[in-house]
C-alpha atoms as a PDB file:
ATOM      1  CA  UNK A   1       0.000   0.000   0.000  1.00  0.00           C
ATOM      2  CA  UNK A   2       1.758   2.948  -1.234  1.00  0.00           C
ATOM      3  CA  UNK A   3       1.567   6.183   1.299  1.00  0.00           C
ATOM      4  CA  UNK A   4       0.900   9.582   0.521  1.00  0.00           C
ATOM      5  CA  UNK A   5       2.905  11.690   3.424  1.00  0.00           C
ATOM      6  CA  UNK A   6       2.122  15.626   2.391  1.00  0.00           C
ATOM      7  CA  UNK A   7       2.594  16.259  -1.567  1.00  0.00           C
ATOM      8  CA  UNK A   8       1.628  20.100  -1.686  1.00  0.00           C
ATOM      9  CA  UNK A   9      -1.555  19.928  -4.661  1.00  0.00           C
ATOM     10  CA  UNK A  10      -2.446  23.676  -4.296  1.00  0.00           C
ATOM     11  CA  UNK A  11      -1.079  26.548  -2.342  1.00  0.00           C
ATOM     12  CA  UNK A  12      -1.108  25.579   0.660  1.00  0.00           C
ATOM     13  CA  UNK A  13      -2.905  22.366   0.425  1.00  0.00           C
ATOM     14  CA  UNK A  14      -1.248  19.185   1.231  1.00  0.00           C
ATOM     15  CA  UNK A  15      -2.865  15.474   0.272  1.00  0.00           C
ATOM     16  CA  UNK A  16      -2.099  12.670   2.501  1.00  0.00           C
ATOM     17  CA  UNK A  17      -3.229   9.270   2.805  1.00  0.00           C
ATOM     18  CA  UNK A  18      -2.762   6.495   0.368  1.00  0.00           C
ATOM     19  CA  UNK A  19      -3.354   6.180  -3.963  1.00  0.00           C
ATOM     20  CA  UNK A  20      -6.843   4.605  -2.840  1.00  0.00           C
ATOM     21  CA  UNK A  21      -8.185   7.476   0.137  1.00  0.00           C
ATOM     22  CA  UNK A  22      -7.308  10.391   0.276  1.00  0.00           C
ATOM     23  CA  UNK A  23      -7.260  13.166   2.909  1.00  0.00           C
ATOM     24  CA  UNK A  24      -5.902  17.058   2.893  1.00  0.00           C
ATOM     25  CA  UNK A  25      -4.482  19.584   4.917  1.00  0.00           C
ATOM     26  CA  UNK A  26      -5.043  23.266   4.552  1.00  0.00           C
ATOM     27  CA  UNK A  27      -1.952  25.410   5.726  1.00  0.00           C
ATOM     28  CA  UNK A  28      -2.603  29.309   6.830  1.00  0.00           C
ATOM     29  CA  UNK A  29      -0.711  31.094   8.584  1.00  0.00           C
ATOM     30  CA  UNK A  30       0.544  29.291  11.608  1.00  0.00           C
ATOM     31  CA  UNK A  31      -3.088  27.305  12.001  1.00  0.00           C
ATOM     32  CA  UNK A  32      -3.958  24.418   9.992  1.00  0.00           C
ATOM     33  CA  UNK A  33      -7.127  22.576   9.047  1.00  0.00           C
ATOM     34  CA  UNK A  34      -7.539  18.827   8.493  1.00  0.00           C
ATOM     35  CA  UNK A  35     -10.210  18.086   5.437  1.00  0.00           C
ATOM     36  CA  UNK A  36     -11.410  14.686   6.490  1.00  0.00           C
ATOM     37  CA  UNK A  37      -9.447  12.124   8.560  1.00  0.00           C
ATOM     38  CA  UNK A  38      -8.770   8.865   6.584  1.00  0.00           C
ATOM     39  CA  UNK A  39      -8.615   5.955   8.802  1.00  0.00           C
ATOM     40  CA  UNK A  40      -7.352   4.830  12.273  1.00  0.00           C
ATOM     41  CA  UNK A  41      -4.085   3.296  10.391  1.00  0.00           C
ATOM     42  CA  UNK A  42      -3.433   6.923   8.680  1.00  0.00           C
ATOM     43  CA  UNK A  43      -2.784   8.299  12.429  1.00  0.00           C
ATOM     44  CA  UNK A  44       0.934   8.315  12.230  1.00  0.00           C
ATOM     45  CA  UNK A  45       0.430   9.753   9.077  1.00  0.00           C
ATOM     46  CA  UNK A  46      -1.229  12.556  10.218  1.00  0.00           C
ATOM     47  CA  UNK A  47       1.690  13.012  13.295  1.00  0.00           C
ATOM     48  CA  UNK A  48       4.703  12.738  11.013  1.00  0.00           C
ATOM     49  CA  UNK A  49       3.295  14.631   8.127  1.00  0.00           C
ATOM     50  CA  UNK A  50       2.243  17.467  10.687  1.00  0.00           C
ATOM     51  CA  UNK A  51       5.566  17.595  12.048  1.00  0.00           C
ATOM     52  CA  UNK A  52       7.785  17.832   8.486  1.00  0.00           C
ATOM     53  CA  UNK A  53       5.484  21.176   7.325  1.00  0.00           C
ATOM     54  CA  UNK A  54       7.012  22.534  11.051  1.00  0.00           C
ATOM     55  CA  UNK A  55       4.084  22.098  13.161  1.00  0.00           C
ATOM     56  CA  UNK A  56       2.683  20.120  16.197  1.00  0.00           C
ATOM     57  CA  UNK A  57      -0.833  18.478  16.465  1.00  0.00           C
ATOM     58  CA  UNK A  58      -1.825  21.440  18.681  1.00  0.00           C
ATOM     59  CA  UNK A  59      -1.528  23.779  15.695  1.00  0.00           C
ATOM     60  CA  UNK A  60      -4.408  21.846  13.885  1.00  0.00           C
ATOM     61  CA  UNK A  61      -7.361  24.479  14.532  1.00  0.00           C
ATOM     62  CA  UNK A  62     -10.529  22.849  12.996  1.00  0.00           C
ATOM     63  CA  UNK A  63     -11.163  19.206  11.141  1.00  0.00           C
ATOM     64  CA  UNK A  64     -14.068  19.043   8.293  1.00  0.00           C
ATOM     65  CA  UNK A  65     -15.710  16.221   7.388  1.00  0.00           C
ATOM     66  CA  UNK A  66     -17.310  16.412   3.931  1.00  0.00           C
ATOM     67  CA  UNK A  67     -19.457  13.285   4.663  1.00  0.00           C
ATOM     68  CA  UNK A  68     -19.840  10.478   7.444  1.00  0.00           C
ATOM     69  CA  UNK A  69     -18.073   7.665   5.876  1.00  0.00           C
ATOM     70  CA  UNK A  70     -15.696   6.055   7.954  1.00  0.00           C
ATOM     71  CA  UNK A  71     -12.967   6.151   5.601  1.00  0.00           C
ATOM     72  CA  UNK A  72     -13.254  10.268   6.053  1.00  0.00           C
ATOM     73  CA  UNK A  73     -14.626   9.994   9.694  1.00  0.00           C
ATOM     74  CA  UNK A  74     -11.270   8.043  10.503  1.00  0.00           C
ATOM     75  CA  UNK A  75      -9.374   9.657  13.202  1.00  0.00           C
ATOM     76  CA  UNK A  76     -11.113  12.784  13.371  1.00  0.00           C
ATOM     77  CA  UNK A  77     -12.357  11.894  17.553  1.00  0.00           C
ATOM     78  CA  UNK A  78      -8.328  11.411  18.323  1.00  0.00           C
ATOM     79  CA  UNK A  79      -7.460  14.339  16.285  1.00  0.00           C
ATOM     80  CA  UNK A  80      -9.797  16.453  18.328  1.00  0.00           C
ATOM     81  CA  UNK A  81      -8.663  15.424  21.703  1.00  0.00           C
ATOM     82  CA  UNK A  82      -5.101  15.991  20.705  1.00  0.00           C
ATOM     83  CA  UNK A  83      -5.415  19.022  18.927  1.00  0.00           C
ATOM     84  CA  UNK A  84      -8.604  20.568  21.071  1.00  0.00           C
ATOM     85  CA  UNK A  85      -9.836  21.436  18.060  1.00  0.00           C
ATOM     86  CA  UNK A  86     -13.651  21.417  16.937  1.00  0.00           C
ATOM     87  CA  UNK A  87     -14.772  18.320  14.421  1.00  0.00           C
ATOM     88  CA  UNK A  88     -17.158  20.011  11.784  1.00  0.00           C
ATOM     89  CA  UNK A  89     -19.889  17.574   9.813  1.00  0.00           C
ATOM     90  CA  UNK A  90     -23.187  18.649   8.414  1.00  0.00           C
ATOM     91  CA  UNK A  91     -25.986  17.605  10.735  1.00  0.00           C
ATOM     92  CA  UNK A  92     -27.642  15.286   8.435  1.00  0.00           C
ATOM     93  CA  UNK A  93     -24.436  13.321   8.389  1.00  0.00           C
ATOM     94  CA  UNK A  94     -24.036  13.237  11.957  1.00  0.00           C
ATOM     95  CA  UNK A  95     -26.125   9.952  12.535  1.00  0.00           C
ATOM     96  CA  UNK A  96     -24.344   7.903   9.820  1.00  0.00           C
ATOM     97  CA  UNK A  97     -20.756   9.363  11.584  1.00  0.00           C
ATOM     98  CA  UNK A  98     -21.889   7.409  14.669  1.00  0.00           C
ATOM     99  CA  UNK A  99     -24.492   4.742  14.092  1.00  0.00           C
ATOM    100  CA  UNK A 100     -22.998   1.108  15.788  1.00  0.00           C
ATOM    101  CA  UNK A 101     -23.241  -0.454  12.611  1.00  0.00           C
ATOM    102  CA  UNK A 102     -21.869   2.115  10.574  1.00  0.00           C
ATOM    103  CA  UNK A 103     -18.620  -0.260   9.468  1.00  0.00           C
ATOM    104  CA  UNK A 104     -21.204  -1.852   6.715  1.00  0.00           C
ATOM    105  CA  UNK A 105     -20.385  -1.079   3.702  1.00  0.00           C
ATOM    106  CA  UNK A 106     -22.991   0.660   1.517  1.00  0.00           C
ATOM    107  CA  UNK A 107     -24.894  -3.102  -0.301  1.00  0.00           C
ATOM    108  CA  UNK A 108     -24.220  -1.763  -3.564  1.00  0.00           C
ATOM    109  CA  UNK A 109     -20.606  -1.533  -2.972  1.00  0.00           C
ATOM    110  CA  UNK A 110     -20.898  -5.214  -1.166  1.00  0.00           C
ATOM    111  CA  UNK A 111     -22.213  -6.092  -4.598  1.00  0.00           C
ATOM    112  CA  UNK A 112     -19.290  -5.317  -6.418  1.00  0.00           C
ATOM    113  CA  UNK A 113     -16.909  -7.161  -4.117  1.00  0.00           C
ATOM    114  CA  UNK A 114     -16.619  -9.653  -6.892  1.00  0.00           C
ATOM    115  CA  UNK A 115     -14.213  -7.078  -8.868  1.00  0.00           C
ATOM    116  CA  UNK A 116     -10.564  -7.783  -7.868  1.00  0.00           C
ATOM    117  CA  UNK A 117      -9.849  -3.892  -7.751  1.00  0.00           C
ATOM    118  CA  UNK A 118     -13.154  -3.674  -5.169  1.00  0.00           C
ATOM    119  CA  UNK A 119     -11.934  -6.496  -3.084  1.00  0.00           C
ATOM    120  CA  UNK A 120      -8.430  -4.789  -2.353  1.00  0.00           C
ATOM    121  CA  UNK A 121     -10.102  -1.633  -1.636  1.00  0.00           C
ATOM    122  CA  UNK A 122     -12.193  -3.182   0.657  1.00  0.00           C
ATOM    123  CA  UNK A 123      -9.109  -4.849   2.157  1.00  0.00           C
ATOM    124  CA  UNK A 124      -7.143  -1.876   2.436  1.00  0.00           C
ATOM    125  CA  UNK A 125     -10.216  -0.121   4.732  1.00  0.00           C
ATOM    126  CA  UNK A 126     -10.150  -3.096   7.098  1.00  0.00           C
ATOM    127  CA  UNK A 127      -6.427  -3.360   7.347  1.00  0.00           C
ATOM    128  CA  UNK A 128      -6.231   0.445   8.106  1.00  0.00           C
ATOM    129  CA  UNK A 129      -8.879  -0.112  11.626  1.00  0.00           C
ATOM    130  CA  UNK A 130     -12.388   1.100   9.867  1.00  0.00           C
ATOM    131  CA  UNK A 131     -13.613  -1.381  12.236  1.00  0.00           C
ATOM    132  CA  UNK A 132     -12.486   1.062  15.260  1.00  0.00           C
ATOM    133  CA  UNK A 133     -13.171   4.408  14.199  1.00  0.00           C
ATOM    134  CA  UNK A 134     -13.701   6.304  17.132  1.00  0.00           C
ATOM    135  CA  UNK A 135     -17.119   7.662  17.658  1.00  0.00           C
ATOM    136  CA  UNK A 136     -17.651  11.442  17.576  1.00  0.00           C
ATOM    137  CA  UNK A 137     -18.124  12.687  21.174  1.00  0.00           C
ATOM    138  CA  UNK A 138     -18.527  16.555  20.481  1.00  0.00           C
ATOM    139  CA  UNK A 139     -18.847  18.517  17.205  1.00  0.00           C
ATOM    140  CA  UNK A 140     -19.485  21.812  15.847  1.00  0.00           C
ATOM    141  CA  UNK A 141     -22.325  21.215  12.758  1.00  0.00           C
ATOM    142  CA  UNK A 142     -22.295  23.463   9.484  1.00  0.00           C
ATOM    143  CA  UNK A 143     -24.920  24.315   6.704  1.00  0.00           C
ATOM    144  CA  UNK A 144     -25.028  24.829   3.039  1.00  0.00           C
ATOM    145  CA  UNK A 145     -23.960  28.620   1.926  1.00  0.00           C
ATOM    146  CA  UNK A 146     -21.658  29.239   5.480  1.00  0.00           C
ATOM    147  CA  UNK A 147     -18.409  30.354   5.273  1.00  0.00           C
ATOM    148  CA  UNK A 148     -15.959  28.314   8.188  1.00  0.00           C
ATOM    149  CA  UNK A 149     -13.929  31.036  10.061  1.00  0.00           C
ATOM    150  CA  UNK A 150     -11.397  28.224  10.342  1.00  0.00           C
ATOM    151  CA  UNK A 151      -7.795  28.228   8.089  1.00  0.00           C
ATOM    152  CA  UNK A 152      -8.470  28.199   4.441  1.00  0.00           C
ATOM    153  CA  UNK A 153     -12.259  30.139   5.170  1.00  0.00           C
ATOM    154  CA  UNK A 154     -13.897  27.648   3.146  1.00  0.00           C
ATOM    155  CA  UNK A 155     -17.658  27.611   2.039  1.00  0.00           C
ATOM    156  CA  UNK A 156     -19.671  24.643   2.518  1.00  0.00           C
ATOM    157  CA  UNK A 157     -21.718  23.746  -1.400  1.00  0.00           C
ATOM    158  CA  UNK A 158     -24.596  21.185   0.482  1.00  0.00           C
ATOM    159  CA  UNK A 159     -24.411  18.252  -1.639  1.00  0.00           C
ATOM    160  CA  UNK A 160     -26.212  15.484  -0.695  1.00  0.00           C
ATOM    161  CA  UNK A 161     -26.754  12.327  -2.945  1.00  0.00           C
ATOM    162  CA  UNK A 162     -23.725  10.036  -1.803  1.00  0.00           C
ATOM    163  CA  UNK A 163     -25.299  10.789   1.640  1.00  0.00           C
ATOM    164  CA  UNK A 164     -27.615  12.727   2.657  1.00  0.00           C
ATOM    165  CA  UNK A 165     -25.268  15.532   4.889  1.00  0.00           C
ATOM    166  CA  UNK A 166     -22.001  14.862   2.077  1.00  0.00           C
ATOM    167  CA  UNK A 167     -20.792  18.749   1.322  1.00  0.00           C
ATOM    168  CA  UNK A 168     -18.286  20.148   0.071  1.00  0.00           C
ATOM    169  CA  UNK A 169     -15.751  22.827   0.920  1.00  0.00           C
ATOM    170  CA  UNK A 170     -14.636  25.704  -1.779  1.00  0.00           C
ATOM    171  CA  UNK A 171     -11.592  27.487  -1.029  1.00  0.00           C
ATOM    172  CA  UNK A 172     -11.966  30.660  -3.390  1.00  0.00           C
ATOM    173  CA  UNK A 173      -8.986  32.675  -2.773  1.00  0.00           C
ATOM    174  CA  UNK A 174      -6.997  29.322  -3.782  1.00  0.00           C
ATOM    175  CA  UNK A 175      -9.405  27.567  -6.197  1.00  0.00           C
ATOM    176  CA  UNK A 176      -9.553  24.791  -4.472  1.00  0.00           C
ATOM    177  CA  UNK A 177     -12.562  22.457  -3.906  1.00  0.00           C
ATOM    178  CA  UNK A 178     -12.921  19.568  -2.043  1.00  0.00           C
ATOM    179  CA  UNK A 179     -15.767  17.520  -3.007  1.00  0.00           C
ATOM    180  CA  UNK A 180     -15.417  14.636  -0.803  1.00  0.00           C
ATOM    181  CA  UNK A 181     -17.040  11.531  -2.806  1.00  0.00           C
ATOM    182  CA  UNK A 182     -19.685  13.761  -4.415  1.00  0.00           C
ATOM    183  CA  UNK A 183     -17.279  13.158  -7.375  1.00  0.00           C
ATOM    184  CA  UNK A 184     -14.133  10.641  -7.639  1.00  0.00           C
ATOM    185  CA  UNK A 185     -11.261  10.627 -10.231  1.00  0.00           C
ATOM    186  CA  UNK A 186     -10.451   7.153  -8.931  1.00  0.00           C
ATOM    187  CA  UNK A 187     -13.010   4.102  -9.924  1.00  0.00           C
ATOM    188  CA  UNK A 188     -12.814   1.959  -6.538  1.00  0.00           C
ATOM    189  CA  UNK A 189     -14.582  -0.747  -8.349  1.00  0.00           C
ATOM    190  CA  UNK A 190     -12.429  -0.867 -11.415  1.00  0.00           C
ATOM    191  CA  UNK A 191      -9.444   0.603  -9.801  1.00  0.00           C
ATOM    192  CA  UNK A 192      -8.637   3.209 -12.726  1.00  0.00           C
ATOM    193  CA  UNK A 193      -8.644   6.677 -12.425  1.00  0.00           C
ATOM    194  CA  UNK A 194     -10.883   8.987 -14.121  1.00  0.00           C
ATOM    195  CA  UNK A 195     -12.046  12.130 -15.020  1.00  0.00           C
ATOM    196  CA  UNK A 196     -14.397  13.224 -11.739  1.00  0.00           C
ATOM    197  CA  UNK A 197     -17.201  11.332 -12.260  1.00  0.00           C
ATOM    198  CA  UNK A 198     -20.143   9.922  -9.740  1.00  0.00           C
ATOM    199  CA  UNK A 199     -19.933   6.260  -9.268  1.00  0.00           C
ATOM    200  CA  UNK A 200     -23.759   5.252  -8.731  1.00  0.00           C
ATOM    201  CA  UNK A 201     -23.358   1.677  -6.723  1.00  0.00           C
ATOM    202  CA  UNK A 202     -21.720   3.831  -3.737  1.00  0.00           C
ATOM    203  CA  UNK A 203     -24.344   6.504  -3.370  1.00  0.00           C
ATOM    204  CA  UNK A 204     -27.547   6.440  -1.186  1.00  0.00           C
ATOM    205  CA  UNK A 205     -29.463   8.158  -3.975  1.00  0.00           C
ATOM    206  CA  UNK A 206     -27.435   8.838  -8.040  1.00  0.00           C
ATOM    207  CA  UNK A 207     -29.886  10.971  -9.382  1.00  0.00           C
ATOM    208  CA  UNK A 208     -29.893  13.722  -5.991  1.00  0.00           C
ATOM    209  CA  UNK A 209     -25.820  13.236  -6.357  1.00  0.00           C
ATOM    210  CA  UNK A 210     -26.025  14.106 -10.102  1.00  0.00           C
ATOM    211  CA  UNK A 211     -28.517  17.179  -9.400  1.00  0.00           C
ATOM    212  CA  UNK A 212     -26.238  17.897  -6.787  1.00  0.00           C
ATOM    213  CA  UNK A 213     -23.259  18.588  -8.734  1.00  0.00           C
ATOM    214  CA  UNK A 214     -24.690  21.438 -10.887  1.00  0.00           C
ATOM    215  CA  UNK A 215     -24.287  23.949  -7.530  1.00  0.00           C
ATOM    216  CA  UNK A 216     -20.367  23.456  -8.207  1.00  0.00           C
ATOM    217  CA  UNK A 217     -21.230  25.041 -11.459  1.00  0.00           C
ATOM    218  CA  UNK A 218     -20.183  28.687 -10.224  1.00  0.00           C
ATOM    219  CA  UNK A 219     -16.887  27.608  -9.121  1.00  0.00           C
ATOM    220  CA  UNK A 220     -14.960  27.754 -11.967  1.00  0.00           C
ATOM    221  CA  UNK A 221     -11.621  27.232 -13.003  1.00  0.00           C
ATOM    222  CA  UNK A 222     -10.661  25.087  -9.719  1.00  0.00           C
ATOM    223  CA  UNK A 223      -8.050  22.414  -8.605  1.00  0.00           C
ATOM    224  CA  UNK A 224     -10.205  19.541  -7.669  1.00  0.00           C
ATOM    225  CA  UNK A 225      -9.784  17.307  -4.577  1.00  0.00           C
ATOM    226  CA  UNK A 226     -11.762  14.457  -4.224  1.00  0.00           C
ATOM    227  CA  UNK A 227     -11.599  11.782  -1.591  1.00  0.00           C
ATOM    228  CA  UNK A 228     -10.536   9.122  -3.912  1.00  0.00           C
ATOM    229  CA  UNK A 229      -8.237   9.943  -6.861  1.00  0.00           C
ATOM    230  CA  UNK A 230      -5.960  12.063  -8.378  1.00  0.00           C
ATOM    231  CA  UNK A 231      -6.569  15.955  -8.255  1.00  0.00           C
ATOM    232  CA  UNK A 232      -7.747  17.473 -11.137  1.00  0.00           C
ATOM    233  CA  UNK A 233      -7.647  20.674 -12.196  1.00  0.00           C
ATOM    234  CA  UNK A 234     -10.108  22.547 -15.130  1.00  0.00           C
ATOM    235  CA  UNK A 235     -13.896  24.279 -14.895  1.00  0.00           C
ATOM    236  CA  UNK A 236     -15.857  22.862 -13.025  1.00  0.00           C
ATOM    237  CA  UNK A 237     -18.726  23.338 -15.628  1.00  0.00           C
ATOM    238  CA  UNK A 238     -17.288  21.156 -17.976  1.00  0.00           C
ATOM    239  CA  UNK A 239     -18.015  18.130 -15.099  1.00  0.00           C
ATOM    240  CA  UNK A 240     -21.633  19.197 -14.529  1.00  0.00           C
END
């Protein structure tokens, strides 16, 4: 499993995790904020990576979840703890963050399990602990249209489909957008990369998650960071 330990994709903007899952960190300033927190097995990760852009866990300010998957819920309870620093998830998602039997995957990706590139996925997430994520014990909710007073000062685009609370996070001063799973440039059940695309089996409901999509239509001419994939980087319209 090859690691991703802090390659700078924007200004400022650092992806972590592996080719697989990805997860970002937003540097301003002497504050940083964690976009999403992988898994339990990205933790040292997160520690080492912190420490080689010269900071400590304590400068982390603020960690956004786009959506309540586990792979992006992760180690976003530790983080807080160690970092006192708010956890923020759209309400909708909070549910699905902590529900006991949340470490099911979604039936239609269990359906594609048959697909060798599926299978490792779905190896890789049990390998890296998605069995123990930590549940959320405090959290600071957000709703479509705010802007985060948090490092970066991103604005949360509402974009429910792959669940019902997944958003995403628009950076405008650095044209960066992180869509979470609302679109992937990496196929988990073929295992190829692509150009951002939704994936239907993995979504709660395709058609919302396509409708959703045409709010990123403003955004224009962005780098694109998705939680699976490559980053990509055109006009957003051309996707919707």
């Amino acid at each position: 499993m090859a690691l991703i330990r802090g390659r700078e994709v924007a200004d400022g903007v650092y992806r972590f995790g592996t080719r697989r899952i990805n997860w970002y960190v937003v540097e301003e300033g002497d504050a940083l904020t964690v976009v999403d927190a992988g898994l339990p097995g990205h933790w040292q990760l997160l520690v080492e990576g912190v420490e080689r852009l010269g900071y400590t866990l304590r400068d982390v300010a603020a960690i956004l979840i786009t959506h309540g998957d586990l792979d992006h819920v992760g180690f976003a309870e530790w983080l807080r703890q160690a970092a006192d620093a708010p956890v923020w998830i759209h309400p909708a998602d909070v549910q699905r963050a902590n529900t006991v039997s949340r470490s099911l995957p979604p039936i239609g990706f269990l359906k594609e399990l048959w697909r060798p590139s599926a299978f490792a996925y779905f190896v890789e997430v049990v390998r890296s602990g998605v069995g123990s994520v930590p549940q959320l014990t405090a959290f600071e909710i957000f709703e479509d249209g705010d802007d985060l007073d948090v490092p970066g000062h991103p604005t949360v685009i509402h974009l429910p489909g792959h669940t019902a609370g997944s958003s995403a996070f628009y950076l405008s001063d650095r044209d960066v957008l992180f869509c979470g799973d609302a679109l992937m440039t990496y196929n988990v059940r073929t295992g190829r990369h692509t150009e951002p695309t939704v994936l239907p089996p993995i979504h709660y409901d395709a058609e919302k998650a396509r409708s959703s999509i045409r709010k990123l239509d403003s955004c224009g001419e962005v780098v694109l960071l998705s939680g699976h994939g490559e980053p990509w980087r055109g006009d957003v319209s051309d996707i919707v």
